[in-house]
N, C-alpha and C. Protein backbone atom coordinates (compact mmCIF):
# COMPACT_ATOMS: atom_id res chain seq x y z
N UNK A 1 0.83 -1.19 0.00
CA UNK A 1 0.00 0.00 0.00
C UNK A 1 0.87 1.25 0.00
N UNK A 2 2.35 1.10 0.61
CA UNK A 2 2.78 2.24 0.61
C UNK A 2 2.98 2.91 -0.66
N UNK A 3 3.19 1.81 -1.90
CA UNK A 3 3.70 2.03 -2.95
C UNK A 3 2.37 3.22 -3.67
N UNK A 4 1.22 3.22 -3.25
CA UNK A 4 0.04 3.58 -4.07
C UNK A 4 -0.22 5.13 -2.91
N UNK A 5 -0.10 5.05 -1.71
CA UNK A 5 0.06 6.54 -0.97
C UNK A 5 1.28 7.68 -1.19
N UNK A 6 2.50 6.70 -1.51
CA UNK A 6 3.09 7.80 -2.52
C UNK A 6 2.50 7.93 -3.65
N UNK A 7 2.37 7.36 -4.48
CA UNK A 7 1.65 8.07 -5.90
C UNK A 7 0.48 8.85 -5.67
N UNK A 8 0.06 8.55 -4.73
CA UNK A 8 -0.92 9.58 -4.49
C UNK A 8 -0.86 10.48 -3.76
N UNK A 9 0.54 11.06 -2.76
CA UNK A 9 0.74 12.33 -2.51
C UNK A 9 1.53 12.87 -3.55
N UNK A 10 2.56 12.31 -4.68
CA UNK A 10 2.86 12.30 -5.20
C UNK A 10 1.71 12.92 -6.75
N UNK A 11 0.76 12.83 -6.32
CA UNK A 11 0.12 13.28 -7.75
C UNK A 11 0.33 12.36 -9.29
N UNK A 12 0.52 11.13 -8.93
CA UNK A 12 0.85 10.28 -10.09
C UNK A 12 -0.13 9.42 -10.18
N UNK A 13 -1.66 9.57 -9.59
CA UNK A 13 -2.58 8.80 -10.02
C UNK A 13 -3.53 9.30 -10.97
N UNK A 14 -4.10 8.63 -11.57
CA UNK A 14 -5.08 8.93 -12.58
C UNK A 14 -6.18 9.18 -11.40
N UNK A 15 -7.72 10.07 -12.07
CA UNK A 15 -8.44 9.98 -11.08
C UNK A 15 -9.13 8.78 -10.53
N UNK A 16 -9.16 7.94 -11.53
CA UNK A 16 -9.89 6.76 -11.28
C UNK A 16 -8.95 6.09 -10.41
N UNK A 17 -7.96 6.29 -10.08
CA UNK A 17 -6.97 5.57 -9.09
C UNK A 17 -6.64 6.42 -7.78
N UNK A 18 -7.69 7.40 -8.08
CA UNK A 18 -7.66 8.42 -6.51
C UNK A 18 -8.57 7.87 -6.37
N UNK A 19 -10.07 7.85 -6.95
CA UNK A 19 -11.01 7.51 -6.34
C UNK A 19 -10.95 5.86 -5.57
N UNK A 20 -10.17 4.82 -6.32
CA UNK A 20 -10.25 3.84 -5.82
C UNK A 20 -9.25 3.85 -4.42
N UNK A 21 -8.25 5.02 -4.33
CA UNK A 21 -7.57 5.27 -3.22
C UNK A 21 -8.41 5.89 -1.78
N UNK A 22 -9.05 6.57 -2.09
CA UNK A 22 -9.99 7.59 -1.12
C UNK A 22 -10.87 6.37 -0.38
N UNK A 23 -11.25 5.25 -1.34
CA UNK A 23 -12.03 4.48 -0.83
C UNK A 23 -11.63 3.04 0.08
N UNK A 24 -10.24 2.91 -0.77
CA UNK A 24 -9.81 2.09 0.50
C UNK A 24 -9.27 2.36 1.45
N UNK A 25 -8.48 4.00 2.01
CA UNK A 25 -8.56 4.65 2.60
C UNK A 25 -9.47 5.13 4.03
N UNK A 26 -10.72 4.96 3.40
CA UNK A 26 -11.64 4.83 4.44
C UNK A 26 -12.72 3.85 4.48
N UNK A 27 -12.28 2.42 3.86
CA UNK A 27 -12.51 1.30 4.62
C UNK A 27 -11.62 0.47 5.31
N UNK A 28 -10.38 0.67 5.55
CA UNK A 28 -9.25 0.26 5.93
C UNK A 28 -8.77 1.07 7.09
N UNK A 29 -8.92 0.98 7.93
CA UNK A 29 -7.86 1.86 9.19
C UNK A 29 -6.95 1.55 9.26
N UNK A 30 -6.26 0.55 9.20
CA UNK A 30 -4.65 0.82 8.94
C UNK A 30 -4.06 1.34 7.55
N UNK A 31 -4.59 1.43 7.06
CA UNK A 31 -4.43 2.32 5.12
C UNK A 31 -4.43 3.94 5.71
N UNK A 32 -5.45 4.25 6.18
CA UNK A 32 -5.88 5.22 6.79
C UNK A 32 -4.81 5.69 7.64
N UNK A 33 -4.60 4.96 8.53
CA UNK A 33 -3.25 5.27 9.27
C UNK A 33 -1.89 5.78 8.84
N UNK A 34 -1.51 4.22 8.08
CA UNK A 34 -0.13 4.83 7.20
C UNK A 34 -0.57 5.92 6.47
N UNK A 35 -1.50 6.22 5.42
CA UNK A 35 -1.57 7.05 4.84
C UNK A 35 -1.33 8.54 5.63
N UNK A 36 -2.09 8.68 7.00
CA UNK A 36 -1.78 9.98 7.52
C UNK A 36 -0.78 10.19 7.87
N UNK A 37 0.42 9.35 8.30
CA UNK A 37 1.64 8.70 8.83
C UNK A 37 2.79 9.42 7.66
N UNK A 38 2.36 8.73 6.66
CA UNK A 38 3.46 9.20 5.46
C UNK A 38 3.15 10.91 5.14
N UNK A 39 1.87 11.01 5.11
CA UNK A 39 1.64 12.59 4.46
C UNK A 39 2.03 13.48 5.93
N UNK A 40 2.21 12.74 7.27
CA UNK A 40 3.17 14.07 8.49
C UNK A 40 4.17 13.92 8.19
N UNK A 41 5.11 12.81 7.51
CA UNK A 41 6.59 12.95 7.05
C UNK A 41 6.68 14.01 5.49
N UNK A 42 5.73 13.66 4.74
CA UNK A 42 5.40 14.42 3.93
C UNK A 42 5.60 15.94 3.90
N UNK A 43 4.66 16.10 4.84
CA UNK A 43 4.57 17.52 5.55
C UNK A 43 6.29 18.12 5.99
N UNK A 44 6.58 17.15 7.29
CA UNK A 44 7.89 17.92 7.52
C UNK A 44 8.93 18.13 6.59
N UNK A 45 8.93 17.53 5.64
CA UNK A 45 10.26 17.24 4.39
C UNK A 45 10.25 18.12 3.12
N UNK A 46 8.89 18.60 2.96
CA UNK A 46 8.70 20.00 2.19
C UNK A 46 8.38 20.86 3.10
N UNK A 47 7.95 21.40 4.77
CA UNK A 47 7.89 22.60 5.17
C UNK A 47 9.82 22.92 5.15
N UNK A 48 10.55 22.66 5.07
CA UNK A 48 11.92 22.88 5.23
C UNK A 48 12.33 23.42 6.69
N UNK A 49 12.45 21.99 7.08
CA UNK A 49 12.75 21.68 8.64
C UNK A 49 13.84 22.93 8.80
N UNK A 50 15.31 22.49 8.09
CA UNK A 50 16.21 22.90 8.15
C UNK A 50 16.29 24.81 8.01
N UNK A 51 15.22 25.25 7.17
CA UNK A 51 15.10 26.63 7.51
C UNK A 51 14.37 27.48 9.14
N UNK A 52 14.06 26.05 9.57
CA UNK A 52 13.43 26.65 11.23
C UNK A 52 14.73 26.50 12.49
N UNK A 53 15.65 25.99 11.83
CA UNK A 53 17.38 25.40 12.73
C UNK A 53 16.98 26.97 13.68
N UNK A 54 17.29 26.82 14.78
CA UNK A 54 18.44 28.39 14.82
C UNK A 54 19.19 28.19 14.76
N UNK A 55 19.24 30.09 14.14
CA UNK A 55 20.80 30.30 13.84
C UNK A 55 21.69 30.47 14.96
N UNK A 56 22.81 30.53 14.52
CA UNK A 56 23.80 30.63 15.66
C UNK A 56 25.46 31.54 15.54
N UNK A 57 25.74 32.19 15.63
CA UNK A 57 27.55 32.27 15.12
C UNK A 57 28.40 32.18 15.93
N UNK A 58 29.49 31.85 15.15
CA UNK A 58 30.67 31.01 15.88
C UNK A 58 31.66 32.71 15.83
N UNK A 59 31.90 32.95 16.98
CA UNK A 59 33.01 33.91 17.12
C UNK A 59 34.42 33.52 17.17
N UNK A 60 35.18 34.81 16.43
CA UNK A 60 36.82 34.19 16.08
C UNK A 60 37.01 34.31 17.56
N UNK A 61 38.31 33.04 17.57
CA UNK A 61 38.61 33.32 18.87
C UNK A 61 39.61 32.71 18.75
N UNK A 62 41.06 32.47 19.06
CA UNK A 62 42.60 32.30 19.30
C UNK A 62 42.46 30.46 19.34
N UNK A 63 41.69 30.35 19.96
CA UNK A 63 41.98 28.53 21.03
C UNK A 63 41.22 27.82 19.73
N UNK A 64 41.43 26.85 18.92
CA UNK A 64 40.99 25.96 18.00
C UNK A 64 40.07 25.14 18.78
N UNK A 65 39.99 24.71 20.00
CA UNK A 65 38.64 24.39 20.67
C UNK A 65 37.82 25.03 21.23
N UNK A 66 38.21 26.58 20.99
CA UNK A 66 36.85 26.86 21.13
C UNK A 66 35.47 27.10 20.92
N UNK A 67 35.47 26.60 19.60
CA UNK A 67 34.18 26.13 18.64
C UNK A 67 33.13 24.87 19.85
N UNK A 68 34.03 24.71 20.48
CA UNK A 68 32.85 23.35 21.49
C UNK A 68 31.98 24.44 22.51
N UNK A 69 32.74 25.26 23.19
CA UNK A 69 31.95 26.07 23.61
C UNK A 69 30.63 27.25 23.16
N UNK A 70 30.34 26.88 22.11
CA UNK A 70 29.60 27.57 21.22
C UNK A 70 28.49 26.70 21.30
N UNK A 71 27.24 26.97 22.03
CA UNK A 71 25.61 26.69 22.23
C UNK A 71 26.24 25.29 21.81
N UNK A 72 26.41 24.01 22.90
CA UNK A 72 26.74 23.21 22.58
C UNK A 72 25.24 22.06 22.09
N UNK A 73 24.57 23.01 22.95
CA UNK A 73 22.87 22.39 22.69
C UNK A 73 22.16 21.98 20.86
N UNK A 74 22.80 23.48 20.56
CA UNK A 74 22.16 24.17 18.93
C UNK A 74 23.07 22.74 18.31
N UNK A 75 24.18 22.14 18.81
CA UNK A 75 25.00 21.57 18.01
C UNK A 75 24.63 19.91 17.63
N UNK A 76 24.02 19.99 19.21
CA UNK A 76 22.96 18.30 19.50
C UNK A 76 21.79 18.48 18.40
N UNK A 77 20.86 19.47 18.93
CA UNK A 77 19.94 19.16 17.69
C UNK A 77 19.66 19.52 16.52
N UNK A 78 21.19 20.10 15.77
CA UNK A 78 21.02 19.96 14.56
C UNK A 78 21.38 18.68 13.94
N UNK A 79 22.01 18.26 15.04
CA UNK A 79 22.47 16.35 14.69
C UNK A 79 21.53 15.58 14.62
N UNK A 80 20.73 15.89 15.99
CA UNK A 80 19.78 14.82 16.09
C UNK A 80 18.94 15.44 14.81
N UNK A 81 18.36 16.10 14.35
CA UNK A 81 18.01 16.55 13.58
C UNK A 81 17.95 15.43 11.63
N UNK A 82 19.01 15.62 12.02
CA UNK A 82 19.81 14.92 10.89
C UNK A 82 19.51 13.66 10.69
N UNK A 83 20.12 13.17 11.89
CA UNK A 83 20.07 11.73 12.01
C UNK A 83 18.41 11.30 12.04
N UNK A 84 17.67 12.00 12.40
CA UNK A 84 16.33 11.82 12.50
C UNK A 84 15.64 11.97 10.97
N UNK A 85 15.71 12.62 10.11
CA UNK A 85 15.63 12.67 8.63
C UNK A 85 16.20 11.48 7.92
N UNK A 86 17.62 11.38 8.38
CA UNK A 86 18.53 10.36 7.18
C UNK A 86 17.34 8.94 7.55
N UNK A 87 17.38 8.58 8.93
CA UNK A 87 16.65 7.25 9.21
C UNK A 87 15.17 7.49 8.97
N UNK A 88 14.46 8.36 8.66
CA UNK A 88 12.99 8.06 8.25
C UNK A 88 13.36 8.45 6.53
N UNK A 89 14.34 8.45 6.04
CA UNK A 89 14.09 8.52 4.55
C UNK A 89 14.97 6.93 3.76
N UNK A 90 15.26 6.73 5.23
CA UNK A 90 16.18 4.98 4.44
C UNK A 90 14.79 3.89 4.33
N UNK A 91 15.02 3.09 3.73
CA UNK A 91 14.33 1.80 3.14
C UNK A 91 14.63 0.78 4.36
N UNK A 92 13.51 0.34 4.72
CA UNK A 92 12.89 -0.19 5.72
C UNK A 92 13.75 -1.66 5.13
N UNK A 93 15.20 -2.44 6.04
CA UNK A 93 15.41 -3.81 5.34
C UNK A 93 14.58 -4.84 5.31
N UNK A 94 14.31 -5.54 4.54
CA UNK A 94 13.66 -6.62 5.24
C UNK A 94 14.32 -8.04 5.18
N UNK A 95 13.56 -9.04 5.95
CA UNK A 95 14.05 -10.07 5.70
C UNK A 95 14.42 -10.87 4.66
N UNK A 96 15.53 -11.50 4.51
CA UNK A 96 15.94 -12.82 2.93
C UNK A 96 14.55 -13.21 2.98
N UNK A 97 14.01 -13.04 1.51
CA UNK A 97 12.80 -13.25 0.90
C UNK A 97 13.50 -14.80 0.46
N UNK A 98 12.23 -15.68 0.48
CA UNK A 98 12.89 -16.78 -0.35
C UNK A 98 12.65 -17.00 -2.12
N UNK A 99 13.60 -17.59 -3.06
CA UNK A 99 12.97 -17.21 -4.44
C UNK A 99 12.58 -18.66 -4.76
N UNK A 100 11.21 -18.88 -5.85
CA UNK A 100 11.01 -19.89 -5.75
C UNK A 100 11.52 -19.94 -7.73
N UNK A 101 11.47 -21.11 -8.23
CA UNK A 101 11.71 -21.27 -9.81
C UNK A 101 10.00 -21.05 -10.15
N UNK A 102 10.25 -19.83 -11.31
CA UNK A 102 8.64 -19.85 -11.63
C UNK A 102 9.28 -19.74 -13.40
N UNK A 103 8.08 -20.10 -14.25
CA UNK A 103 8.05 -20.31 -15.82
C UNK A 103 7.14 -19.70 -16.31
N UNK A 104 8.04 -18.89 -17.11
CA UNK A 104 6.77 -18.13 -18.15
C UNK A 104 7.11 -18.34 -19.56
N UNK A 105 5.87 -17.99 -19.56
CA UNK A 105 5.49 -18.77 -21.44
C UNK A 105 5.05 -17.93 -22.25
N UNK A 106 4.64 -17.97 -23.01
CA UNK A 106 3.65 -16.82 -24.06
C UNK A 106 3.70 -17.57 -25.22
N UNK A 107 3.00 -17.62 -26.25
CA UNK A 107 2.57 -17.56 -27.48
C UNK A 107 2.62 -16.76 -28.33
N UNK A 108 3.59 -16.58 -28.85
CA UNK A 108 3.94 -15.72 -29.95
C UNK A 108 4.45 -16.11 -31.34
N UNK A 109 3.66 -17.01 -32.07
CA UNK A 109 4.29 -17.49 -33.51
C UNK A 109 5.11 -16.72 -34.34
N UNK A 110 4.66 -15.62 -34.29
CA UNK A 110 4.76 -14.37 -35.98
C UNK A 110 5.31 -13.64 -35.25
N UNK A 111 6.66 -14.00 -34.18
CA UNK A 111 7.57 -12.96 -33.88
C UNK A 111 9.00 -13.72 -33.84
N UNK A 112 10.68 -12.56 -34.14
CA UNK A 112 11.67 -13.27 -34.06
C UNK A 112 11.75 -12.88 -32.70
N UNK A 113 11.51 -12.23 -31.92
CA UNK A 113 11.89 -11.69 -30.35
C UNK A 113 10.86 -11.49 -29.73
N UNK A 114 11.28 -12.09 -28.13
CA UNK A 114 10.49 -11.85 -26.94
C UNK A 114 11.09 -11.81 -25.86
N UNK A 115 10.68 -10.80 -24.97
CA UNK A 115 11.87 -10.52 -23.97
C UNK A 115 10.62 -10.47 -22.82
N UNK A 116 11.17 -10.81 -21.64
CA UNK A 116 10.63 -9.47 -20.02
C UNK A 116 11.13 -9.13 -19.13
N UNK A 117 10.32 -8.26 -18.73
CA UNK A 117 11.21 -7.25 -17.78
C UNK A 117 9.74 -6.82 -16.42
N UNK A 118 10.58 -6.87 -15.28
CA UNK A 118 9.58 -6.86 -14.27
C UNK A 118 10.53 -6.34 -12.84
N UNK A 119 9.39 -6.50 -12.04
CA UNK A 119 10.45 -6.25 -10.64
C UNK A 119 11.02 -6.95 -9.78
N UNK A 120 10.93 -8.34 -10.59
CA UNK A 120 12.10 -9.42 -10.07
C UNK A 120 13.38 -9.36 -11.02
N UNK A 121 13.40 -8.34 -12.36
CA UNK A 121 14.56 -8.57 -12.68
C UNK A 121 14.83 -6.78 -12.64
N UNK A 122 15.05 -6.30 -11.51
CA UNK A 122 14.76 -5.00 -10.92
C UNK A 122 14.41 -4.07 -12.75
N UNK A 123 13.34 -4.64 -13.32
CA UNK A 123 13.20 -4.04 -14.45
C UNK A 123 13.96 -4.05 -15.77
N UNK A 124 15.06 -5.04 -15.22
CA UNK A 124 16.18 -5.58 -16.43
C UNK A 124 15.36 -6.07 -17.95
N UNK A 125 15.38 -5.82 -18.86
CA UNK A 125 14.45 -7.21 -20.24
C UNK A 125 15.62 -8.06 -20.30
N UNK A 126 14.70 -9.59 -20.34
CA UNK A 126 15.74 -10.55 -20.39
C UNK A 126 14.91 -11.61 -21.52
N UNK A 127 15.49 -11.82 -22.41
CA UNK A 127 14.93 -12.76 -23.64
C UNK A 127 14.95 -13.78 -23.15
N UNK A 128 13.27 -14.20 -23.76
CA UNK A 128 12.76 -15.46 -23.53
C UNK A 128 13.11 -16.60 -24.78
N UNK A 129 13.45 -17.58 -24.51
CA UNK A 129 13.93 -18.56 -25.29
C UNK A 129 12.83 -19.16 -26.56
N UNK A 130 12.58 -19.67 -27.81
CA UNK A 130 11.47 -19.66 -28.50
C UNK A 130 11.45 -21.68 -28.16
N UNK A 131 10.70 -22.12 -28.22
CA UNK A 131 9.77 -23.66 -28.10
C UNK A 131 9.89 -24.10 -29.70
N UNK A 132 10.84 -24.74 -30.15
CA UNK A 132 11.04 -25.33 -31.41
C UNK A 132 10.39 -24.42 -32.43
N UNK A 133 9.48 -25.00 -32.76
CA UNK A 133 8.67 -24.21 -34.15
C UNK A 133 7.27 -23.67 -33.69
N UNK A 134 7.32 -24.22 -32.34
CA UNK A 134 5.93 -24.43 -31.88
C UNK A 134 4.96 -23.04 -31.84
N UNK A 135 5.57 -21.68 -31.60
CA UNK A 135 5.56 -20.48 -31.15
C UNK A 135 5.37 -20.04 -29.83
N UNK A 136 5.84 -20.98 -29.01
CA UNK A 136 5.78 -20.72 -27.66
C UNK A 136 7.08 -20.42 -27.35
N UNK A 137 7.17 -19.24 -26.38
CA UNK A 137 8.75 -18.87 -25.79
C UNK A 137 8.37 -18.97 -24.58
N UNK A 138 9.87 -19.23 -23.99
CA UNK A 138 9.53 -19.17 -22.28
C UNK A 138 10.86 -18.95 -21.97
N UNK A 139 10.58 -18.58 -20.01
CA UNK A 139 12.10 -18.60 -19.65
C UNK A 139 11.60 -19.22 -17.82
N UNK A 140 12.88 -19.36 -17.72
CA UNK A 140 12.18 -19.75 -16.36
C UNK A 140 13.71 -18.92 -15.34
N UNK A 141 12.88 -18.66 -14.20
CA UNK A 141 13.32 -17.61 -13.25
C UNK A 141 13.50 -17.38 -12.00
N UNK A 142 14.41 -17.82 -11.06
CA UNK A 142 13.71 -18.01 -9.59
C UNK A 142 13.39 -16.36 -9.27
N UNK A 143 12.11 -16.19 -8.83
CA UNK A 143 11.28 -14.89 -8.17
C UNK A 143 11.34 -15.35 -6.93
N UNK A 144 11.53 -14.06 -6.06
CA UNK A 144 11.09 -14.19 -4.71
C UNK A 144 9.85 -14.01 -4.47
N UNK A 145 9.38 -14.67 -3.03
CA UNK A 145 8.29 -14.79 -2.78
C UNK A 145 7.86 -13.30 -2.57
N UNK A 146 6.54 -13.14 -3.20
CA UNK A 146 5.51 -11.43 -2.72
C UNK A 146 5.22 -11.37 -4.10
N UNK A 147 4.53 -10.07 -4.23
CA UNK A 147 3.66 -9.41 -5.04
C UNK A 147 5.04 -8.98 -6.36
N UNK A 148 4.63 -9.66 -7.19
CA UNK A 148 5.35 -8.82 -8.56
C UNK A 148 4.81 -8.35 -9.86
N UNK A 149 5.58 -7.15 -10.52
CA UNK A 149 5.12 -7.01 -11.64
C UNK A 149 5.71 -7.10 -13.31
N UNK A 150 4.90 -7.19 -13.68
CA UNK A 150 5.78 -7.70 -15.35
C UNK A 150 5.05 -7.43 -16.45
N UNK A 151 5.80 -7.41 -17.76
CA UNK A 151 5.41 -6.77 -18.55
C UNK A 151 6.41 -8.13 -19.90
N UNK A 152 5.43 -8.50 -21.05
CA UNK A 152 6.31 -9.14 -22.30
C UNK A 152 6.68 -7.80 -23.17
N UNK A 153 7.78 -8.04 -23.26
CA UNK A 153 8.00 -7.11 -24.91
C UNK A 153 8.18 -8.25 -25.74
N UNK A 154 7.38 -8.06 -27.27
CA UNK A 154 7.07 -8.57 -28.25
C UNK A 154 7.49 -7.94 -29.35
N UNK A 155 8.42 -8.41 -29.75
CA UNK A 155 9.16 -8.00 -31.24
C UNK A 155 9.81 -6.69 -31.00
N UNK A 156 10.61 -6.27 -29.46
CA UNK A 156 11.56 -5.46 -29.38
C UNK A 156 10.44 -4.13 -28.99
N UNK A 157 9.01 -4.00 -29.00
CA UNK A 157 8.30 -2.76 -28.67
C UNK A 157 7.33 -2.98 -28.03
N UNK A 158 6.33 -3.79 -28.55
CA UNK A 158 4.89 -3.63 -27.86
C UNK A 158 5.06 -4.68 -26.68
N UNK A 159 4.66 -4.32 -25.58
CA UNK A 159 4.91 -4.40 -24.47
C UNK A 159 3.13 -5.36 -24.32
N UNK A 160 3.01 -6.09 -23.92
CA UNK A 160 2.27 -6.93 -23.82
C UNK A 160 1.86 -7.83 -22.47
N UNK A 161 0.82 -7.47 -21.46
CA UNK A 161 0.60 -8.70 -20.16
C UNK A 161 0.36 -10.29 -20.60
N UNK A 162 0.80 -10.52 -19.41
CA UNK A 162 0.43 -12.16 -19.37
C UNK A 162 -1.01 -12.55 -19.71
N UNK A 163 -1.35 -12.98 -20.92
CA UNK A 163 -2.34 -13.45 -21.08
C UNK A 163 -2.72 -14.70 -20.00
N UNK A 164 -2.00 -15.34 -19.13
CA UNK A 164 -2.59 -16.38 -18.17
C UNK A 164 -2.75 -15.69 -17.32
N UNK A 165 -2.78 -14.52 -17.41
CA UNK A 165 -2.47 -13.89 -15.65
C UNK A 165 -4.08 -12.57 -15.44
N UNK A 166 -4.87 -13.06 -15.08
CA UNK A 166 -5.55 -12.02 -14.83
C UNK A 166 -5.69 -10.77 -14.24
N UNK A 167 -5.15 -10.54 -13.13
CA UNK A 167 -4.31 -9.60 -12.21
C UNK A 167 -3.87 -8.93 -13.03
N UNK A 168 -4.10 -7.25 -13.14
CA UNK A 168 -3.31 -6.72 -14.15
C UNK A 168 -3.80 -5.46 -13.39
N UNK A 169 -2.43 -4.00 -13.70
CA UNK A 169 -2.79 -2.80 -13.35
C UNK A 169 -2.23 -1.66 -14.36
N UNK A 170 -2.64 -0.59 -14.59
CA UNK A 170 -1.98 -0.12 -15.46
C UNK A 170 -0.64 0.30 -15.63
N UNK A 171 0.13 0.69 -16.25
CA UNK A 171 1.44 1.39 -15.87
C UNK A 171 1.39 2.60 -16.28
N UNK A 172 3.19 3.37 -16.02
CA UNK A 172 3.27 4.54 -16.41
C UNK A 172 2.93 5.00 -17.38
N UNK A 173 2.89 4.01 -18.45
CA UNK A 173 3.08 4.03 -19.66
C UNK A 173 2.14 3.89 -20.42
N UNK A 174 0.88 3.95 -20.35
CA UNK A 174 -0.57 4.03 -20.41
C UNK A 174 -0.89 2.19 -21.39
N UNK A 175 -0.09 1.20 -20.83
CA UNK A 175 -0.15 -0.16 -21.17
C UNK A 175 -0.35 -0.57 -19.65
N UNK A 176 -0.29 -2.18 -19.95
CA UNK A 176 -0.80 -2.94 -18.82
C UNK A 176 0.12 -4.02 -17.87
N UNK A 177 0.45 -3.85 -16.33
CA UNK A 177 1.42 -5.14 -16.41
C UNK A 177 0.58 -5.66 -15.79
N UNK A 178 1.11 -7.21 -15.69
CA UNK A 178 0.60 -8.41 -14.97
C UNK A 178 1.12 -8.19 -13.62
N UNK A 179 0.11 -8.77 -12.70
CA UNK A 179 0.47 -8.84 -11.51
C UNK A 179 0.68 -10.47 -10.85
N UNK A 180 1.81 -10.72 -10.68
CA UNK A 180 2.68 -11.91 -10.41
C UNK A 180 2.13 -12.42 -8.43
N UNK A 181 1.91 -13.30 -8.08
CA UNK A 181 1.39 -12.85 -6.37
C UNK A 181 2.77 -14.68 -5.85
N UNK A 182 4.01 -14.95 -5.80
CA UNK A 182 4.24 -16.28 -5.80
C UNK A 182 4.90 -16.33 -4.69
N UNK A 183 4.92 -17.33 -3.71
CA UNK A 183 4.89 -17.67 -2.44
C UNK A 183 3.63 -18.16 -1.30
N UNK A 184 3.73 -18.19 -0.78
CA UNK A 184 2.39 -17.60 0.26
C UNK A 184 2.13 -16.63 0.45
């Protein structure tokens, strides 16, 4: 969900993908939650924390330590400060996902190329192998377990979903990917 509350403070949804946002939003209380959660980090990271610092100046003075004696306080929380930004803008690690071997196929007779590209191959295109004469290509891939997305390219352009795959959402790109769900 987080992925769809940025695009939508972000301004990268279509309306029909606000409206379906607004609504799970407020049938969901924890949606609801994160969502208000991200838009107060939101908030602090464009009001420009760093223009509310006080100021402070450092007077010349003979002794090279005496910069420590200077509002040693102002010096803590512009750190903590810091450190408090850097760690709410890092990527949450998570645990070794496990990858399982998954196979994809397609049907494509009346093409010399077929490639894909998704977010198990962090968006890499990787050519799918062709099935004798048959017109079936495939490749097979260990994916980690969770939610993925993918997209065929067909003859080097048209970008094409998994016809086995019903799950589908739009992309940037006003085409369609498949939505991959493998693990538990």
């Amino acid at each position: 969900m987080n992925y769809y509350i940025s695009m939508f403070i972000d301004n990268e949804l279509g309306l029909d993908d606000k409206i379906e946002f607004v609504k799970s939003v407020h049938e969901d209380k924890a949606t609801y939650e994160e969502s208000l959660e991200l838009l107060e980090q939101e908030k602090l990271l464009t009001t420009g924390i760093f223009n509310k610092a006080p100021a402070f100046a450092i007077k010349e003075k003979k002794n090279w330590l005496s910069f420590l004696n200077v509002k040693p306080l102002a010096y803590a929380s512009v750190g903590a400060m810091a450190v408090l930004i850097v760690l709410l803008m890092m990527p949450v690690q998570k645990n070794a996902v496990a990858s399982l071997p998954h196979r994809f196929i397609i049907y494509k007779p009346d093409v010399s190329k077929v490639e894909i590209s998704g977010s198990f191959t962090d968006w890499k295109v990787l050519p799918l192998s062709r099935i004798g004469s048959s017109g079936y290509w495939q490749i097979e891939l260990n994916v980690p377990e969770g939610e993925h997305r993918y997209t065929y390219i067909v003859g080097g352009e048209e970008r094409v979903a998994d016809p086995t795959i019903l799950t589908r959402e739009q992309d940037d790109f006003g085409g369609e990917n498949s939505i991959l769900l493998v693990g538990a």
